[in-house]
Protein backbone atom coordinates (compact mmCIF):
# COMPACT_ATOMS: atom_id res chain seq x y z
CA UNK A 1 0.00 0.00 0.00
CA UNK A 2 1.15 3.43 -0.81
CA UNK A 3 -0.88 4.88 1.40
CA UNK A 4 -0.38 5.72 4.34
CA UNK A 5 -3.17 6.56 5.97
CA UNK A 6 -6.97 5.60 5.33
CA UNK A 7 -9.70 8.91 6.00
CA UNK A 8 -13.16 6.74 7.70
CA UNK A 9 -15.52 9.50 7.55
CA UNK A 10 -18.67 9.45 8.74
CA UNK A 11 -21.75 11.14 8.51
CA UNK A 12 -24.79 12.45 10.65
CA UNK A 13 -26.09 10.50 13.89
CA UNK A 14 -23.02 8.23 13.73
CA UNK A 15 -21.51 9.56 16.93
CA UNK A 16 -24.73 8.26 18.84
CA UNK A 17 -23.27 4.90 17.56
CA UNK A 18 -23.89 2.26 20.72
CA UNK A 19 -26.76 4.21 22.03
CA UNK A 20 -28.83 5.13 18.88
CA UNK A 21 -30.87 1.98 17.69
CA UNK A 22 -28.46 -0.93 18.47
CA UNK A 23 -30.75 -3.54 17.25
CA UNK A 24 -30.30 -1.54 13.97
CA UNK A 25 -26.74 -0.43 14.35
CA UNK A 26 -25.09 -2.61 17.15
CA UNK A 27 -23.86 -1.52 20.48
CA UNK A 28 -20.15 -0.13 19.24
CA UNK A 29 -19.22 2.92 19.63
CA UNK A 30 -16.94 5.02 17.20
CA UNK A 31 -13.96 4.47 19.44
CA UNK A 32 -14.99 0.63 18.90
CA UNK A 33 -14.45 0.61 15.14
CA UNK A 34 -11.36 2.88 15.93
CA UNK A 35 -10.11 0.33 18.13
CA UNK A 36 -10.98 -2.19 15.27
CA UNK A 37 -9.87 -0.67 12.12
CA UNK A 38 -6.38 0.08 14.11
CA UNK A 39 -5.82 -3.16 14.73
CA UNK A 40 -6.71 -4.64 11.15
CA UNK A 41 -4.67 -1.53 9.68
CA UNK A 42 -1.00 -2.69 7.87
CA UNK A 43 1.70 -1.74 9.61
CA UNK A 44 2.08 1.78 8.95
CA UNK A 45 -1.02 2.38 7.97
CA UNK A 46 -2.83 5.23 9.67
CA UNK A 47 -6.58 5.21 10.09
CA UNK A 48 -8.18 8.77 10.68
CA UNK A 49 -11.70 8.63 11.71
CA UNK A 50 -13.78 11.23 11.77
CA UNK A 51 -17.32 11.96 12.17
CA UNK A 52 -19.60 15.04 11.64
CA UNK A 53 -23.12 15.97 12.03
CA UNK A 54 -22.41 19.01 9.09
CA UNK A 55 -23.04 18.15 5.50
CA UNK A 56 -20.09 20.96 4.92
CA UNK A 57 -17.72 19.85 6.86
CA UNK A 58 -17.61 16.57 5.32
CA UNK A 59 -17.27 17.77 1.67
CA UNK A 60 -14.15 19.68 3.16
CA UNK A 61 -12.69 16.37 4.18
CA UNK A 62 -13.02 15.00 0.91
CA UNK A 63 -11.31 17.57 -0.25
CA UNK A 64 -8.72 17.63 1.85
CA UNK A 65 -8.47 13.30 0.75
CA UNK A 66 -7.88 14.30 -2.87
CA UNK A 67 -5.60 17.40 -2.14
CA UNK A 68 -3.38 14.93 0.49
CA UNK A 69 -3.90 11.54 -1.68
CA UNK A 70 -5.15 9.93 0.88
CA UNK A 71 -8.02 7.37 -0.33
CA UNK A 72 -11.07 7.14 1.90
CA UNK A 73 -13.89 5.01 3.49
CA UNK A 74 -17.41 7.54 3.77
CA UNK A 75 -20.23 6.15 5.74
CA UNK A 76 -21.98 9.15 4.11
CA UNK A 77 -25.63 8.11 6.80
CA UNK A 78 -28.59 9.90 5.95
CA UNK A 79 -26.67 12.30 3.47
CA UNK A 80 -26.50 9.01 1.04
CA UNK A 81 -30.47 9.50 -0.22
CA UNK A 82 -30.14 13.14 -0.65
CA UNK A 83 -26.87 15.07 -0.51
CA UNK A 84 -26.23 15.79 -4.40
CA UNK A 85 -23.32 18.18 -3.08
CA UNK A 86 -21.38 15.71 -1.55
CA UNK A 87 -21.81 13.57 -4.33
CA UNK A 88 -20.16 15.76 -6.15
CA UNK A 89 -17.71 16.25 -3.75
CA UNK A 90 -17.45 12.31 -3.62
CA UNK A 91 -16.71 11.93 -7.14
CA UNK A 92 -13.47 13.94 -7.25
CA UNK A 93 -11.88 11.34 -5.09
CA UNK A 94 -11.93 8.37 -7.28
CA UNK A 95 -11.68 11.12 -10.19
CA UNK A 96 -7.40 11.58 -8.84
CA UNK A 97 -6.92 8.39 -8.75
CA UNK A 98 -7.83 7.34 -4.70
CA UNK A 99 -10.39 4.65 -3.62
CA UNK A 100 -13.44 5.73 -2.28
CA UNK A 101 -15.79 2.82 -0.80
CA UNK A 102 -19.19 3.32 0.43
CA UNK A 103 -19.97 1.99 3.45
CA UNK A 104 -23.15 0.93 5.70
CA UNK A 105 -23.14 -0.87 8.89
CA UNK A 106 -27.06 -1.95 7.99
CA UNK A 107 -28.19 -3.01 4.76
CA UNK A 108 -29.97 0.12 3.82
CA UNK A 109 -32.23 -2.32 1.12
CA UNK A 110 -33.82 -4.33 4.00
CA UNK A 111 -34.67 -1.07 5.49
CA UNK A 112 -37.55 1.56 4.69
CA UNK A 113 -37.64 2.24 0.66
CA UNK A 114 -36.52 5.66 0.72
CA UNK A 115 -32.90 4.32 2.19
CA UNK A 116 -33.45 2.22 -1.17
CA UNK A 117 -31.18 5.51 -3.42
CA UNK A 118 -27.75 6.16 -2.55
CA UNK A 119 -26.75 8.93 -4.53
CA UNK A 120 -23.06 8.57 -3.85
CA UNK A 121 -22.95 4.84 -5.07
CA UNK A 122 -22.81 5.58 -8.54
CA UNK A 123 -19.49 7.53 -7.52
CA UNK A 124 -17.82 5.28 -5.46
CA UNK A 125 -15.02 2.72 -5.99
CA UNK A 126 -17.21 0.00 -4.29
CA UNK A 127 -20.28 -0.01 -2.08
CA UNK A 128 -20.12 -2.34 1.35
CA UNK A 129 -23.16 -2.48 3.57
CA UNK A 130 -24.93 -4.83 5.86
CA UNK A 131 -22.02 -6.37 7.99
CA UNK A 132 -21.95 -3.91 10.92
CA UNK A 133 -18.66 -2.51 11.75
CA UNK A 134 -17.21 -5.60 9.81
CA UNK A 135 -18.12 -3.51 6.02
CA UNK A 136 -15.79 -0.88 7.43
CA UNK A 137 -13.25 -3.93 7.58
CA UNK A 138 -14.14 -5.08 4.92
CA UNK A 139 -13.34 -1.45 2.64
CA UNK A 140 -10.30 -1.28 4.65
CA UNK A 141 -9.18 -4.88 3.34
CA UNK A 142 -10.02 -3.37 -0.33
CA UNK A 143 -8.16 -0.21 0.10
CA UNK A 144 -5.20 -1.86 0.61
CA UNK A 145 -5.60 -4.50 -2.11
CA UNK A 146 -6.16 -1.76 -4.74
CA UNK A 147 -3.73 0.84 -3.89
């Protein structure tokens, strides 16, 4: 891998992650998938997780992947049905040349239909969902097979 570091953004509600919904989302907590993506990391690999309730702030952090080269796992929540700005935003990272994979911890398709459209998939690298904190692993695993 050339990288070395992997940006795990993450979109609105996810810092309630343990307490919001855990027969839906599971009982982890951010700093569990930290914790877990750390560990799975290669050596040298740096995993910078973030997470923000502002639809802004996360179109700065892709920007700041493609300007730094660093590719990127987005967990983009309830911005995926709607957010035609960070889609945009989303498509200039595979644009330079840097994975971006789109991840879920449910399976939004078993779910209510208007989780049914994710705008950002048609963007994306690859799309992971339904495996709980294990799709995060899962893109991590990816990003380091295609870089």
């Amino acid at each position: 891998m050339t990288s070395a570091s992997v940006l795990v953004l993450n979109g609105p509600n996810l810092g309630r992650l343990g307490s919001r919904e855990p027969d839906v989302y599971g009982s982890g907590t951010l700093d569990d998938l930290r914790s877990i993506l750390e560990a799975d990391a290669p050596d040298g690999t740096t995993i910078d997780l973030r997470q923000t309730n502002d639809e802004a702030e996360l179109i700065s952090w892709l920007y700041e992947a493609v300007d730094s080269g660093t590719p990127v796992i987005l967990n983009p929540a309830a911005f995926t049905h709607y957010s035609y700005a960070l889609r945009d935003a989303a498509a200039l990272v595979p644009k330079a040349g840097l994975a971006l994979v789109e991840v879920h911890i449910s399976n939004p398709h078993a779910r209510e239909a208007f989780r049914h459209t994710s705008v950002i998939s048609g963007v994306a690298t690859g799309v992971i969902a339904g495996f709980g904190f294990d799709s995060y692993r899962l893109a991590l695993t990816a990003i380091t097979r295609l870089d």
